[in-house]
Protein backbone atom coordinates (compact mmCIF):
# COMPACT_ATOMS: atom_id res chain seq x y z
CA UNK A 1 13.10 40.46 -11.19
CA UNK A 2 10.04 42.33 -9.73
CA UNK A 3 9.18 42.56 -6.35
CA UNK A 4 6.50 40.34 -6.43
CA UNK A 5 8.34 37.51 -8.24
CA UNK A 6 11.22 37.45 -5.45
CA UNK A 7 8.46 37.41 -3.09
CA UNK A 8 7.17 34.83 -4.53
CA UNK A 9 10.93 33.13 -4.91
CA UNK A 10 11.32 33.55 -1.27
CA UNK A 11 8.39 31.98 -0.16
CA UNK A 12 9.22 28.70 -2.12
CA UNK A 13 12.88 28.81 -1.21
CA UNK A 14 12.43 26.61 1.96
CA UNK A 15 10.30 23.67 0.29
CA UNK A 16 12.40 23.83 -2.68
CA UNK A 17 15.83 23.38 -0.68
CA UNK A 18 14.19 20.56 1.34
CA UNK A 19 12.83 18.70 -1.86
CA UNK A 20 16.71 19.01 -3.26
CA UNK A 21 18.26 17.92 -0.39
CA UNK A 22 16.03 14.76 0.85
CA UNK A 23 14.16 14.08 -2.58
CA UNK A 24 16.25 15.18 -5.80
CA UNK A 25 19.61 14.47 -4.39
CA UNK A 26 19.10 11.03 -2.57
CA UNK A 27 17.05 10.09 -6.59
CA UNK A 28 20.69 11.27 -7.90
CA UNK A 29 22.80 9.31 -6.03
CA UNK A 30 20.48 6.40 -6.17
CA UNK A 31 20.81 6.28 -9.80
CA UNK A 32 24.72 6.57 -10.01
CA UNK A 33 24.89 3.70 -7.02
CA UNK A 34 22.99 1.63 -9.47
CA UNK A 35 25.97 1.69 -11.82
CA UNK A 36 27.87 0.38 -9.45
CA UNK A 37 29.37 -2.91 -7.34
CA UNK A 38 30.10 -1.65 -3.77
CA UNK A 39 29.60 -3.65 -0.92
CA UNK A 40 28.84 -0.44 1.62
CA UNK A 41 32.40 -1.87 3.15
CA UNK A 42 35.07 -1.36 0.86
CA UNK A 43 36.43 1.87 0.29
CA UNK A 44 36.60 1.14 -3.53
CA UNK A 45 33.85 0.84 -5.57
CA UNK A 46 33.68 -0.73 -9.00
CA UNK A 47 31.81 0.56 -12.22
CA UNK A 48 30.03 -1.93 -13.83
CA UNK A 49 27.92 0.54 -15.68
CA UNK A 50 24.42 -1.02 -16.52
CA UNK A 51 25.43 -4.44 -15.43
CA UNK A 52 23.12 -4.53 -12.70
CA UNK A 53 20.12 -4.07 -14.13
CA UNK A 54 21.30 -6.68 -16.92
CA UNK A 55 21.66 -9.25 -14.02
CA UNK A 56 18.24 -8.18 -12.47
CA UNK A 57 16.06 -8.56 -15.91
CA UNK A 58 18.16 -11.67 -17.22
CA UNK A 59 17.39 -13.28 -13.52
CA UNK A 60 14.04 -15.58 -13.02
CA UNK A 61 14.08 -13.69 -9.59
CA UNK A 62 12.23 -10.47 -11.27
CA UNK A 63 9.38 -11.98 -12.50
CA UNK A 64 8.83 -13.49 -9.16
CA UNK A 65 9.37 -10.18 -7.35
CA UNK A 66 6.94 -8.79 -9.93
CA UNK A 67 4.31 -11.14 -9.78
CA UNK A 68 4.46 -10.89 -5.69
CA UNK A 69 4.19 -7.29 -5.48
CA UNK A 70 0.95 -7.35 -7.81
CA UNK A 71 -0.33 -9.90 -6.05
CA UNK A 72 0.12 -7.96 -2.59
CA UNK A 73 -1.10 -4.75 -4.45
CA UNK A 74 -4.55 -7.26 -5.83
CA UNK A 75 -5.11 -7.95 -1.94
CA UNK A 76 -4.53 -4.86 -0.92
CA UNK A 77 -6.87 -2.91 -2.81
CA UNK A 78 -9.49 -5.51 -1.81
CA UNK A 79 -8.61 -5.22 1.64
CA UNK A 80 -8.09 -1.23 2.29
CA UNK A 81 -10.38 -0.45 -0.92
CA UNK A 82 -12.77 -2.02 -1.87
CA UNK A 83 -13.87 -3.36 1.87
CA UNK A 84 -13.62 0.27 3.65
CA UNK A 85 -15.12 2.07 0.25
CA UNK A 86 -18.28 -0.87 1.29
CA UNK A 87 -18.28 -0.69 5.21
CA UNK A 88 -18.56 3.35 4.42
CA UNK A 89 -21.53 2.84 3.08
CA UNK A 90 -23.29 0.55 5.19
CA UNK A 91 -22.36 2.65 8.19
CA UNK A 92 -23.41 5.64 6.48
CA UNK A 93 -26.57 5.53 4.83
CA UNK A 94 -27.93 1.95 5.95
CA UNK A 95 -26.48 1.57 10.01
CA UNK A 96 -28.79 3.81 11.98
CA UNK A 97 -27.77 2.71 15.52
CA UNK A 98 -24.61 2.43 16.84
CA UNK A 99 -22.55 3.60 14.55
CA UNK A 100 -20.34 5.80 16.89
CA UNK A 101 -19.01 2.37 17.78
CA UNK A 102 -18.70 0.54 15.07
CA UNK A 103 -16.48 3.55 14.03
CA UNK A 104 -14.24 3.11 16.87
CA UNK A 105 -13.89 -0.27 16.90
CA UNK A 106 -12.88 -0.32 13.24
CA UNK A 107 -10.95 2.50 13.94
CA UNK A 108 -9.14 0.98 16.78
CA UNK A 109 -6.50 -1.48 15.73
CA UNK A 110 -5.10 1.71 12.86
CA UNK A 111 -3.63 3.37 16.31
CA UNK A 112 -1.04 0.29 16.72
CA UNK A 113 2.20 0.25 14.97
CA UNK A 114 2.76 -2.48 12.44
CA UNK A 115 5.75 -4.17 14.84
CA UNK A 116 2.97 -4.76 17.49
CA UNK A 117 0.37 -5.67 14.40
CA UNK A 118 2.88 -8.30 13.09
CA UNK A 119 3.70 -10.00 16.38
CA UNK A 120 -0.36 -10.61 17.28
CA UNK A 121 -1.04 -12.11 13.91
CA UNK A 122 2.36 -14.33 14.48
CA UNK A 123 0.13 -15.74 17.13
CA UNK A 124 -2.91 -15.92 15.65
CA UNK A 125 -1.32 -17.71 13.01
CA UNK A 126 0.61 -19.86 14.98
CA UNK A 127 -0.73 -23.64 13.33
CA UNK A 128 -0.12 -25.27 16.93
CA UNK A 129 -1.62 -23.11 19.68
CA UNK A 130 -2.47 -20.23 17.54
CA UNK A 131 -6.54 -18.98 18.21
CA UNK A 132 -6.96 -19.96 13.91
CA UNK A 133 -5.65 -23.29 14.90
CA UNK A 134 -7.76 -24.05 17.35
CA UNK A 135 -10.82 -22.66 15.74
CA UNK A 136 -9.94 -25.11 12.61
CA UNK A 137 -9.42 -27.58 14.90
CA UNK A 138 -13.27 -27.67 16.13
CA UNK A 139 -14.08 -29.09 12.37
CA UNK A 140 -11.87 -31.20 11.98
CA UNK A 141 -9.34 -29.56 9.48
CA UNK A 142 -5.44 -28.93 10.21
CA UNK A 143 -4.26 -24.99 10.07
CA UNK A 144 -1.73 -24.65 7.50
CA UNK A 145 1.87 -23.40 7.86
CA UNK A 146 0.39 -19.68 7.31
CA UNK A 147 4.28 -18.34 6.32
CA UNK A 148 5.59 -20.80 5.21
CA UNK A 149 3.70 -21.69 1.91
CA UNK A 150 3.49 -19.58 -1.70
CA UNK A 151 0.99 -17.38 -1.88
CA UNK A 152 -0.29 -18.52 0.93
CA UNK A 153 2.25 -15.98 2.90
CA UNK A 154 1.27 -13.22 0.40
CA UNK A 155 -2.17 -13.29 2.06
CA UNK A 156 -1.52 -13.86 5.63
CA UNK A 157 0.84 -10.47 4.84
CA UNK A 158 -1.46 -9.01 3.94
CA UNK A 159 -4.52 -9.57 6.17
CA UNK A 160 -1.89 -7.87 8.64
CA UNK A 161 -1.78 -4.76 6.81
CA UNK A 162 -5.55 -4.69 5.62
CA UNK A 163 -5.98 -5.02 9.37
CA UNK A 164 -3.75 -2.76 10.44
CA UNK A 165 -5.03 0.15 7.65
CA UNK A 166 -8.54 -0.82 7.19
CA UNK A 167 -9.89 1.83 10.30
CA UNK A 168 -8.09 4.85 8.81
CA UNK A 169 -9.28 4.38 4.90
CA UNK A 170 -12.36 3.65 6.32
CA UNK A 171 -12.89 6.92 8.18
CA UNK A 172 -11.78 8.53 5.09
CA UNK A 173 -14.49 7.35 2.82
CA UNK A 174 -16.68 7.26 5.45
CA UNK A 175 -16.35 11.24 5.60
CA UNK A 176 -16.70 11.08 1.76
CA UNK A 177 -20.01 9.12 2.19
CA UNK A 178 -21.67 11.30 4.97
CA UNK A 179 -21.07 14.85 2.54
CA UNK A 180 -23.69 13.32 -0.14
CA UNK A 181 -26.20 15.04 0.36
CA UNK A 182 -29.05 13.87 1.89
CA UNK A 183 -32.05 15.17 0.05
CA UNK A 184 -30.34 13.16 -3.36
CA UNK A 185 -30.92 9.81 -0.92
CA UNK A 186 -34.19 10.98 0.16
CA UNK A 187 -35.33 11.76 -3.45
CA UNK A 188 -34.06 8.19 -4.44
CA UNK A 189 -35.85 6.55 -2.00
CA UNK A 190 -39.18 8.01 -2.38
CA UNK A 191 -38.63 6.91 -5.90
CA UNK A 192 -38.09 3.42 -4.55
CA UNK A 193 -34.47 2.93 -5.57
CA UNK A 194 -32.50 0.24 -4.13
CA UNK A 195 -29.33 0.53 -1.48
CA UNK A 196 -27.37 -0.77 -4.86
CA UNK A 197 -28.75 1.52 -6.97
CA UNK A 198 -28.70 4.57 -4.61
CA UNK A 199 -24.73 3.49 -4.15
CA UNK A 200 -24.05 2.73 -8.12
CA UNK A 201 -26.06 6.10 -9.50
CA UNK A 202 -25.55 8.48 -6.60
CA UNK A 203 -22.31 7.62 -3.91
CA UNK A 204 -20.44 6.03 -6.65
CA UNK A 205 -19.95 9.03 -9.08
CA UNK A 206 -20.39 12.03 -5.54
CA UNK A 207 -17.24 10.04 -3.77
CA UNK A 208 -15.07 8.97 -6.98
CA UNK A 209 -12.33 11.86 -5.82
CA UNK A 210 -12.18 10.15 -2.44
CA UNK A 211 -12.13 7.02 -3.59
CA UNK A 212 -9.38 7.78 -5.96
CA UNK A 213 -7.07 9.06 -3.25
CA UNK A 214 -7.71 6.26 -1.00
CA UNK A 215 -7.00 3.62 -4.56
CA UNK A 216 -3.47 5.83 -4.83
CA UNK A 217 -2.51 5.50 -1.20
CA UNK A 218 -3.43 1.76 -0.78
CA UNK A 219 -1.02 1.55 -4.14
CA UNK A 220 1.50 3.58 -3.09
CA UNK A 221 2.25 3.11 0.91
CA UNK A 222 0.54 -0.08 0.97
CA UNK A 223 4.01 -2.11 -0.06
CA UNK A 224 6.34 0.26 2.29
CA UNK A 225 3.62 -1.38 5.09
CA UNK A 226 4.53 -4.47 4.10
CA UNK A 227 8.25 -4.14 4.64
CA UNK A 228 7.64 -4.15 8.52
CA UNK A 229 6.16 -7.65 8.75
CA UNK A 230 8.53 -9.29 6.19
CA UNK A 231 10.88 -8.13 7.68
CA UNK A 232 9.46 -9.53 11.17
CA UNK A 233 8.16 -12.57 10.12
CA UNK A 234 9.20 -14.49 6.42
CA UNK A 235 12.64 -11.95 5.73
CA UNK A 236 11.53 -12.31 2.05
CA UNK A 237 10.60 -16.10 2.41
CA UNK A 238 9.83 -18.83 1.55
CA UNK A 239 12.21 -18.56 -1.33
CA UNK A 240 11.75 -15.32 -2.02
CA UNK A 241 7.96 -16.03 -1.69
CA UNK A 242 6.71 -12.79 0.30
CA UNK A 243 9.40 -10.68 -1.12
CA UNK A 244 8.21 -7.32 -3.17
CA UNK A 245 10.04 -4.94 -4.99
CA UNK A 246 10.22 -2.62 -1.85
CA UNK A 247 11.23 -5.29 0.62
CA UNK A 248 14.04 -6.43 -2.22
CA UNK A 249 15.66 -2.99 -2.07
CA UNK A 250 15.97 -3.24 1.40
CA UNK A 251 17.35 -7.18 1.39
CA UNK A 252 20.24 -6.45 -1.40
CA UNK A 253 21.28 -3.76 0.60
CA UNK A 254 21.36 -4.88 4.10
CA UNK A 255 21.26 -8.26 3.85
CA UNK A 256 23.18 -9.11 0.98
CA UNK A 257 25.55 -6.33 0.97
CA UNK A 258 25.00 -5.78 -2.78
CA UNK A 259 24.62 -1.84 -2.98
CA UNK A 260 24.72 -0.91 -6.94
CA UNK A 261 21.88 -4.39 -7.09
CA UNK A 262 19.79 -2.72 -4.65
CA UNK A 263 20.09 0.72 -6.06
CA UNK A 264 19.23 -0.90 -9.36
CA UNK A 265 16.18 -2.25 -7.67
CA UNK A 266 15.36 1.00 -6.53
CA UNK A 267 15.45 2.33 -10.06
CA UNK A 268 12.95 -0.41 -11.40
CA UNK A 269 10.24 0.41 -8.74
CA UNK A 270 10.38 4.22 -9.49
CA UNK A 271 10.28 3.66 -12.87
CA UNK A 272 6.74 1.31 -11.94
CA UNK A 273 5.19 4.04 -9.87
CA UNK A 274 5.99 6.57 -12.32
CA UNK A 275 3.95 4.26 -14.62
CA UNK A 276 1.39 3.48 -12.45
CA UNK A 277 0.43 7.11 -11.80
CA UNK A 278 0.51 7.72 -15.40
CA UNK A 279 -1.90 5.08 -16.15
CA UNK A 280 -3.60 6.72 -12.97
CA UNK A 281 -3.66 10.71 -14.29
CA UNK A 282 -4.30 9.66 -17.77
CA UNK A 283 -7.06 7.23 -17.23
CA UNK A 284 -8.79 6.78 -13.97
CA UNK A 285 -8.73 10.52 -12.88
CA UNK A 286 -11.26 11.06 -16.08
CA UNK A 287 -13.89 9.33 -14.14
CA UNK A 288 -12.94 11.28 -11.02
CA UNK A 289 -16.55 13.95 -10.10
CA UNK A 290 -15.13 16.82 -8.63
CA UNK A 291 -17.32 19.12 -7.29
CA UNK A 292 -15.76 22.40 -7.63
């Protein structure tokens, strides 16, 4: 081996050990837990082999957690997406005053933790005394149980989270927004293009890698978020009506006991990421202007 090549070797050592140890290993066991029936108790544990995952995808209880976790990531993306990817704009080409704090005050609620996030909206959702109940109240119409119902939970989730996340995606795109350069507005203008136009020809296609980082993250971290207040606030209810397939990992496991069902779990939603950023790398990073 030349010098340069265990240089090289040496220099990668650390992250590579780290990735083996916390990433590669804990994916290992994962997978062999997943074959089997342990209770986290028991000293024994059983093989069952693929008998979990035959119980998971013969269950009605999949589909469910399937369609739920879409229909969190639908929100989502409408929430911490397409929302901040808007706001960006408006703050940074059409906004001329104030916008130092309009910034902040977006900003602002991204600096609390999701445990203090969750308990305010418990409140604001409350459909006795809550501020939502009151305000319905005024015209006449009765606040729903906000938690309590299908779908209906699946939102109120998730207005915590695009609440909670909004200020920090938006700050991203926003710096995406303000690097356009200015003369391709000015030119646009003079020729009497509209804001839409001006965003569809010219921030659309200058902020695609941006926005494409900010789509992958809202994707990706945007159902561990919503383990906090699921946990807080529904524990996968009604019926399994707010759970997701991260949240279901977590319930099998603690909650049920069920180790080699949760593990099983486990494998299911890595195998879906790995899809999604497939369907990611091979079709939407095409699109993607890159500068350099």
């Amino acid at each position: 081996m030349s010098k340069n090549r265990l240089q090289a070797f040496l220099y990668l050592l650390p992250a590579a050990v780290l990735f083996i140890v916390f990433y590669y290993w804990p994916l290992l066991q994962n997978m062999y837990l997943s074959l089997f029936a342990w209770n986290m108790v028991s000293p024994n544990m059983k093989f069952v082999g693929v008998e979990n995952f035959i119980a998971i995808f013969s269950s009605a209880e999949l589909l469910k957690i399937l369609f739920n976790t879409v229909f969190f990531v639908v929100i989502m993306l409408v929430l911490n997406f397409v929302l901040p990817y808007a706001y960006s704009f408006v703050l940074g080409h059409v906004v001329k005053k104030w916008t130092g704090f309009y910034r902040s005050a977006l900003f602002l609620p991204s600096t609390l933790s999701l445990a203090v996030a969750s308990i305010l909206f418990l409140w604001i959702y409350n459909p006795l005394a809550g501020p939502l109940s009151i305000i319905l109240g005024w015209f006449g119409a009765e606040s729903p149980r906000w938690f309590k119902e299908d779908y209906l939970v699946i939102f109120s989730i998730c207005t915590i989270i695009g609440w909670k996340v909004f200020g920090y995606n938006l700050i991203v795109m926003l710096a995406a927004m303000v690097a356009v350069p200015k003369e391709m507005i000015e030119a646009a203008k003079l020729e009497n293009a509209s804001n839409w136009v001006i965003f569809k020809k010219i921030i659309l296609p200058m902020t695609s890698s941006t926005a494409i980082y900010v789509f992958t993250i809202t994707v990706v971290f945007g159902l561990q978020y919503v383990l906090v207040p699921v946990n807080m606030l529904t524990q996968g209810g009604p019926d399994q009506g707010s759970s997701n397939l991260v949240y279901i990992i977590y319930q099998y496991a603690f909650t049920f006991f069920q180790t080699g069902r949760s593990a099983a779990y486990a494998v299911i939603t890595m195998v879906c990421y790995l899809v999604f950023l497939f369907v990611k790398n091979k079709y939407l990073e095409k699109k993607v202007y890159y500068e350099n």
